[in-house]
C-alpha atoms as a PDB file:
ATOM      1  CA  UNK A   1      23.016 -21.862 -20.671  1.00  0.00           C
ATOM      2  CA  UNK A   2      20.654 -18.799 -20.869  1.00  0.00           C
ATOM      3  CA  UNK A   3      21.282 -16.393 -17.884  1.00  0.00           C
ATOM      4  CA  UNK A   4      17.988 -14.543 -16.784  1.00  0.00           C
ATOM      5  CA  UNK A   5      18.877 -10.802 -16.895  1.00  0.00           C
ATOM      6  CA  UNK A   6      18.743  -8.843 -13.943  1.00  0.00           C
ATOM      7  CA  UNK A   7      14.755  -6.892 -13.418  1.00  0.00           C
ATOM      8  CA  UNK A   8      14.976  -3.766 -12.334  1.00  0.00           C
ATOM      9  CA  UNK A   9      12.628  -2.589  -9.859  1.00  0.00           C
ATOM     10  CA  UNK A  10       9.948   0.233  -9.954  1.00  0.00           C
ATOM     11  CA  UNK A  11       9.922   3.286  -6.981  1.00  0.00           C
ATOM     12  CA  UNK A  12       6.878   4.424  -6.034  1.00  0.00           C
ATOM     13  CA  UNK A  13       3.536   4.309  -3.137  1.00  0.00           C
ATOM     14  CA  UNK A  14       1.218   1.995  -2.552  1.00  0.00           C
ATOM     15  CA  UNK A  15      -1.899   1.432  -0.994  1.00  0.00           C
ATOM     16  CA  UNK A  16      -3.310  -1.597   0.690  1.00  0.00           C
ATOM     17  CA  UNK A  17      -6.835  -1.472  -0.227  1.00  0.00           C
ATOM     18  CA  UNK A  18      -9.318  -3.101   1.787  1.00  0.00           C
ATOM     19  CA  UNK A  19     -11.986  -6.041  -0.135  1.00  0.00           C
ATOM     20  CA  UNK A  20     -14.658  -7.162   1.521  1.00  0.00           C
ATOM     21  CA  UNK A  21     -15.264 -10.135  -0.654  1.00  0.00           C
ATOM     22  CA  UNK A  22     -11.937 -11.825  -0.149  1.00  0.00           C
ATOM     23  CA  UNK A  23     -11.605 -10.372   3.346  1.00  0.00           C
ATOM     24  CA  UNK A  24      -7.890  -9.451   2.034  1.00  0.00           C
ATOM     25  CA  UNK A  25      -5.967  -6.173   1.214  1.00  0.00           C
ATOM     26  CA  UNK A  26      -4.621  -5.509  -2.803  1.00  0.00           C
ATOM     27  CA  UNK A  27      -2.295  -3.512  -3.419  1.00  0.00           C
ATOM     28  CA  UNK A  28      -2.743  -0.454  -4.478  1.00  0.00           C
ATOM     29  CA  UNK A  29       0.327   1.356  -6.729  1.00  0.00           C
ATOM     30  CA  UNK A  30       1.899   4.427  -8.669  1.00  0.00           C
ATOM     31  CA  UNK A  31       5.017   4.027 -10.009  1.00  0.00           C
ATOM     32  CA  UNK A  32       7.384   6.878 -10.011  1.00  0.00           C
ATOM     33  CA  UNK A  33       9.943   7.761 -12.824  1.00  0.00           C
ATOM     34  CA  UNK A  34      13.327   9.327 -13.174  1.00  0.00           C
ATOM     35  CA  UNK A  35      12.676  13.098 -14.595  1.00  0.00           C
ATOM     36  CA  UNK A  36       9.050  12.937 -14.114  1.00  0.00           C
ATOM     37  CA  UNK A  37       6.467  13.997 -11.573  1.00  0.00           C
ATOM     38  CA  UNK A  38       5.960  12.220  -8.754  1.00  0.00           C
ATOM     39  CA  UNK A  39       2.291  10.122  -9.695  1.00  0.00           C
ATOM     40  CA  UNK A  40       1.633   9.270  -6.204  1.00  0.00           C
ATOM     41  CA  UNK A  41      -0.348  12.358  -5.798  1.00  0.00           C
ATOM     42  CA  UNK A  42      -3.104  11.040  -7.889  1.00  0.00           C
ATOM     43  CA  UNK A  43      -2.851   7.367  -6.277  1.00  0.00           C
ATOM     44  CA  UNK A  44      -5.332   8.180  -3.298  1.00  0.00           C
ATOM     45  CA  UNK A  45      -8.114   9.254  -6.201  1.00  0.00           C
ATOM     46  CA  UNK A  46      -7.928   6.019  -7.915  1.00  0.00           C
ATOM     47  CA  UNK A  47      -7.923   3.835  -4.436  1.00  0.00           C
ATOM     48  CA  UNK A  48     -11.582   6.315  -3.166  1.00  0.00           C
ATOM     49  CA  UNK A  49     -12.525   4.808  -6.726  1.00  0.00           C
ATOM     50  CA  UNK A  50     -11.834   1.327  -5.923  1.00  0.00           C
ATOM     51  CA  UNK A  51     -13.520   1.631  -2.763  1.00  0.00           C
ATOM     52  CA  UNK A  52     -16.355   2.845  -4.142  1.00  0.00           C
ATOM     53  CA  UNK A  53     -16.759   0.186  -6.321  1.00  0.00           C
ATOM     54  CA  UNK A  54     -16.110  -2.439  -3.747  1.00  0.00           C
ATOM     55  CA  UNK A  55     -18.097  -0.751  -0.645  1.00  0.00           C
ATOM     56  CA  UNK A  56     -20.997   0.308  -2.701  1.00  0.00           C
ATOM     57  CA  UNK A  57     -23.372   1.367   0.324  1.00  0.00           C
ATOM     58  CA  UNK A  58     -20.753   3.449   1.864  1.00  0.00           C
ATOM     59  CA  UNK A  59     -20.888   7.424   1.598  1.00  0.00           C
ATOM     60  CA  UNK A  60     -17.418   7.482  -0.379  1.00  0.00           C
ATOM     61  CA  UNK A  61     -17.026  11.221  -0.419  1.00  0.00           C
ATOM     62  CA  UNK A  62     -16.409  11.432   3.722  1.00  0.00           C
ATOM     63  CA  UNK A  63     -12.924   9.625   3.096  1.00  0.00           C
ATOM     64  CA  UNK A  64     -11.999  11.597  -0.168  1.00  0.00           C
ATOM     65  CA  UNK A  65      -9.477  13.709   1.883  1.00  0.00           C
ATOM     66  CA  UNK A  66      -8.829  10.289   4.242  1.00  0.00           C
ATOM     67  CA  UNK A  67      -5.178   9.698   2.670  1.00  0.00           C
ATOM     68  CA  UNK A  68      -3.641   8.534   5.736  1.00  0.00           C
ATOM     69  CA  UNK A  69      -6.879   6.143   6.890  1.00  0.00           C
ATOM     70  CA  UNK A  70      -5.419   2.824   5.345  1.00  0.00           C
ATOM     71  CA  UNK A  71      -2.012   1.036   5.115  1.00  0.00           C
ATOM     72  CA  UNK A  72       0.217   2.643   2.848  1.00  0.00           C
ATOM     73  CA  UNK A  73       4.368   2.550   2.585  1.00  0.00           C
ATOM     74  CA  UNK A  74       6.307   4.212  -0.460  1.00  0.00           C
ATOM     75  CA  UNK A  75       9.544   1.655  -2.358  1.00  0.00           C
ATOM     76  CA  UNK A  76      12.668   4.355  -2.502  1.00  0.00           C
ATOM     77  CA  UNK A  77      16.169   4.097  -3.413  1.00  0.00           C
ATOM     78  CA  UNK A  78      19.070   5.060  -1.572  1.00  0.00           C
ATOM     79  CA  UNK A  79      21.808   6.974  -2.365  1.00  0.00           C
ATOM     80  CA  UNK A  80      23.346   3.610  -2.489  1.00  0.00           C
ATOM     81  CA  UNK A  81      21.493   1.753  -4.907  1.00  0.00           C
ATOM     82  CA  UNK A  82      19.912  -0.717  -2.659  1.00  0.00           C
ATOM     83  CA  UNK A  83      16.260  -0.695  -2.322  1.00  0.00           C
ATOM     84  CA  UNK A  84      14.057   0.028   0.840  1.00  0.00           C
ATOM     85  CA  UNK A  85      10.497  -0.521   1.444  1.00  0.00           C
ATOM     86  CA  UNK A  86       9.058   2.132   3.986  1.00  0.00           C
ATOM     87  CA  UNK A  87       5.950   1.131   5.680  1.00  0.00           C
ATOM     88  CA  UNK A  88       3.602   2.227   8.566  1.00  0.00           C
ATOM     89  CA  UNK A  89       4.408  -1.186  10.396  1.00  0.00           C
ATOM     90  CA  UNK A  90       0.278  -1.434  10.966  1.00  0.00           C
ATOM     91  CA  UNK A  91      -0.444  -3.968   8.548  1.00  0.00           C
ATOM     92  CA  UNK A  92       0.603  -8.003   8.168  1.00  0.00           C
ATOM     93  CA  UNK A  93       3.832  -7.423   6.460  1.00  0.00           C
ATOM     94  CA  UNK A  94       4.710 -10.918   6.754  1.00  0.00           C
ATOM     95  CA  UNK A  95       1.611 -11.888   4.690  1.00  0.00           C
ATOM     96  CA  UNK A  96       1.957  -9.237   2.080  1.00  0.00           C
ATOM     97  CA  UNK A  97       5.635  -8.807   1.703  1.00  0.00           C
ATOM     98  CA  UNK A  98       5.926 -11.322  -1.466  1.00  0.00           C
ATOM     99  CA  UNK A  99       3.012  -8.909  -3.247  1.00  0.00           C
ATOM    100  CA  UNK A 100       4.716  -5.841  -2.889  1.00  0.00           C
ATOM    101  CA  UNK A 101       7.988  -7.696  -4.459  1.00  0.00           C
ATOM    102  CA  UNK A 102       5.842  -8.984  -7.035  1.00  0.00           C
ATOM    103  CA  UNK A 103       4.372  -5.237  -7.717  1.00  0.00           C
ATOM    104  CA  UNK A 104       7.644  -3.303  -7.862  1.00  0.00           C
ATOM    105  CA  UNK A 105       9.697  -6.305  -8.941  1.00  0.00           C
ATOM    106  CA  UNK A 106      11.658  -6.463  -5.937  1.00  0.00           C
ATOM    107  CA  UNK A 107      12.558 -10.222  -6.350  1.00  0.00           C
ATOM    108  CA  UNK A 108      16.048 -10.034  -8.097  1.00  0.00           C
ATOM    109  CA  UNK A 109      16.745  -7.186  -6.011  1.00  0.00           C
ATOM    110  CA  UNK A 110      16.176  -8.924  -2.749  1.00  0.00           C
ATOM    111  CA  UNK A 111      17.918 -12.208  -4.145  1.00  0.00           C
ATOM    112  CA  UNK A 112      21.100 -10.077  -4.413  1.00  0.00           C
ATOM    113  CA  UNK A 113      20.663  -8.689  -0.795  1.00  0.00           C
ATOM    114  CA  UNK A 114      19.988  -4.783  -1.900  1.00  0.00           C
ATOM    115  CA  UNK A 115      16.456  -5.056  -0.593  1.00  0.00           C
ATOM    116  CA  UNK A 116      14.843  -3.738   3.235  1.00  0.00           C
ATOM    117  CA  UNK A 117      12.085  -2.961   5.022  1.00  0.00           C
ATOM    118  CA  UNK A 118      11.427  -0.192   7.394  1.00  0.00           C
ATOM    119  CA  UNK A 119       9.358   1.515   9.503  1.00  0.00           C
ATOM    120  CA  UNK A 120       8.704   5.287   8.749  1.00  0.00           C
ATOM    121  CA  UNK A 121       6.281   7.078  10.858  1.00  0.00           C
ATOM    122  CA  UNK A 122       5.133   8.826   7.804  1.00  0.00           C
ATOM    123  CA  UNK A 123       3.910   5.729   6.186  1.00  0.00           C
ATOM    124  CA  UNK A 124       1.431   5.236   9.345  1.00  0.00           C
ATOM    125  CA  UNK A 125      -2.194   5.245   9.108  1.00  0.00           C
ATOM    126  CA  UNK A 126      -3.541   8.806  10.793  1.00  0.00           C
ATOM    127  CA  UNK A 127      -5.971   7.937  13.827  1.00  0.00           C
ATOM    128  CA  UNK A 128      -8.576  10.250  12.524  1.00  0.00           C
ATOM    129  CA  UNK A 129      -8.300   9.634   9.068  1.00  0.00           C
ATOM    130  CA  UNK A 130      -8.310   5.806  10.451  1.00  0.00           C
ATOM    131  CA  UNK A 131     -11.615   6.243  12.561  1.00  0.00           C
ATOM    132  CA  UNK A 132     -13.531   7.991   9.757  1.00  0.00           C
ATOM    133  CA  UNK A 133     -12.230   5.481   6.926  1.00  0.00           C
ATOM    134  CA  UNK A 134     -13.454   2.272   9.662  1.00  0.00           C
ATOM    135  CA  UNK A 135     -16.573   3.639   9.844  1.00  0.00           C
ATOM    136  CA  UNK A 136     -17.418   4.893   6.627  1.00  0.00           C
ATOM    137  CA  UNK A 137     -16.709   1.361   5.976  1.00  0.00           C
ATOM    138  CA  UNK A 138     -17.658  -0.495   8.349  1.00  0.00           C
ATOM    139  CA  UNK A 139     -14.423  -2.575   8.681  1.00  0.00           C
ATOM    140  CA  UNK A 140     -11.813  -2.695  11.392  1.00  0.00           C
ATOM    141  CA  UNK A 141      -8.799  -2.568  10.637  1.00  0.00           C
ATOM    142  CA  UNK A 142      -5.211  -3.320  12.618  1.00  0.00           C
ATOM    143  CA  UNK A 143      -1.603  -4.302  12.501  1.00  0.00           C
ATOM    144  CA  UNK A 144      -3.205  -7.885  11.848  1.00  0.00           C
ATOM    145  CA  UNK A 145      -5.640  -7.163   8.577  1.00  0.00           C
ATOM    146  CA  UNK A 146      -9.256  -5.726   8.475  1.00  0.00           C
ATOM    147  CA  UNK A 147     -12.674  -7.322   9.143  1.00  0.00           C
ATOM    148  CA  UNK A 148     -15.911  -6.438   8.941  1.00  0.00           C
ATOM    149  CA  UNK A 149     -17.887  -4.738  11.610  1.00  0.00           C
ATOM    150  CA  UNK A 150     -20.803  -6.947  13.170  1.00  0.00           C
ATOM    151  CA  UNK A 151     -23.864  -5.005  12.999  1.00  0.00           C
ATOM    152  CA  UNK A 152     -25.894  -3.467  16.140  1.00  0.00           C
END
């Protein structure tokens, strides 16, 4: 009998990015590794690119200092090797929870009970940053997904 090894899972942030199409949210993520600089910094660049290319009407460059205007959360590791997911708690979690395993590859870890999920005010979308990113875009966005604005 062939025993599947144990998958370690990746720290990092994420993003979940907004697509009009599909009326859903990807994710988003940078990965972070032992020894190295943190990547996240560069993450909110490559999700103004994505939204670019997916909300090609929209004046991009208002949001390109908008970090805190969609759902984000960070996957850390605690000082006792069990994993936590830190999130703004203003997004469907429920719906989204088996991406983010699938992302950082969280599944093994939550199988052996080392895996949570918590609020962390930090993670939260800022209202401003929120406001400007909703109507750059047009969406809406709350604790229940995004939609598109109907037009006046």
């Amino acid at each position: 009998m062939n025993k599947k090894s144990f998958e370690h899972p990746e720290i990092g942030a994420f993003y979940l990015v907004p697509d009009p199409k599909t009326g859903k949210y990807t994710i988003t993520s940078a990965y972070d590794k032992p020894g190295k600089d943190s990547t996240h910094f560069f993450l909110w660049a490559e999700v103004v690119k994505i939204l670019k290319q997916r909300f090609k009407k929209a004046k991009i460059d208002k949001i390109k200092d908008s970090y805190t205007g969609i759902p984000r959360g960070r996957v850390s590791m605690t000082l006792k090797n069990t994993v936590v997911v830190l999130h703004g708690d203003d997004f469907p979690l429920v719906e989204y929870k088996s991406d983010i395993m699938s992302e950082y590859k969280l599944h093994d870890t939550h199988s052996i009970g080392k895996l949570s999920w918590a609020f962390e005010p930090h993670e939260s979308m800022g209202s401003a940053e929120k406001g400007l990113v909703e109507d750059t875009l047009g969406i809406e966005i709350s604790k229940t997904g995004f939609k598109i604005k109907e037009k006046k």
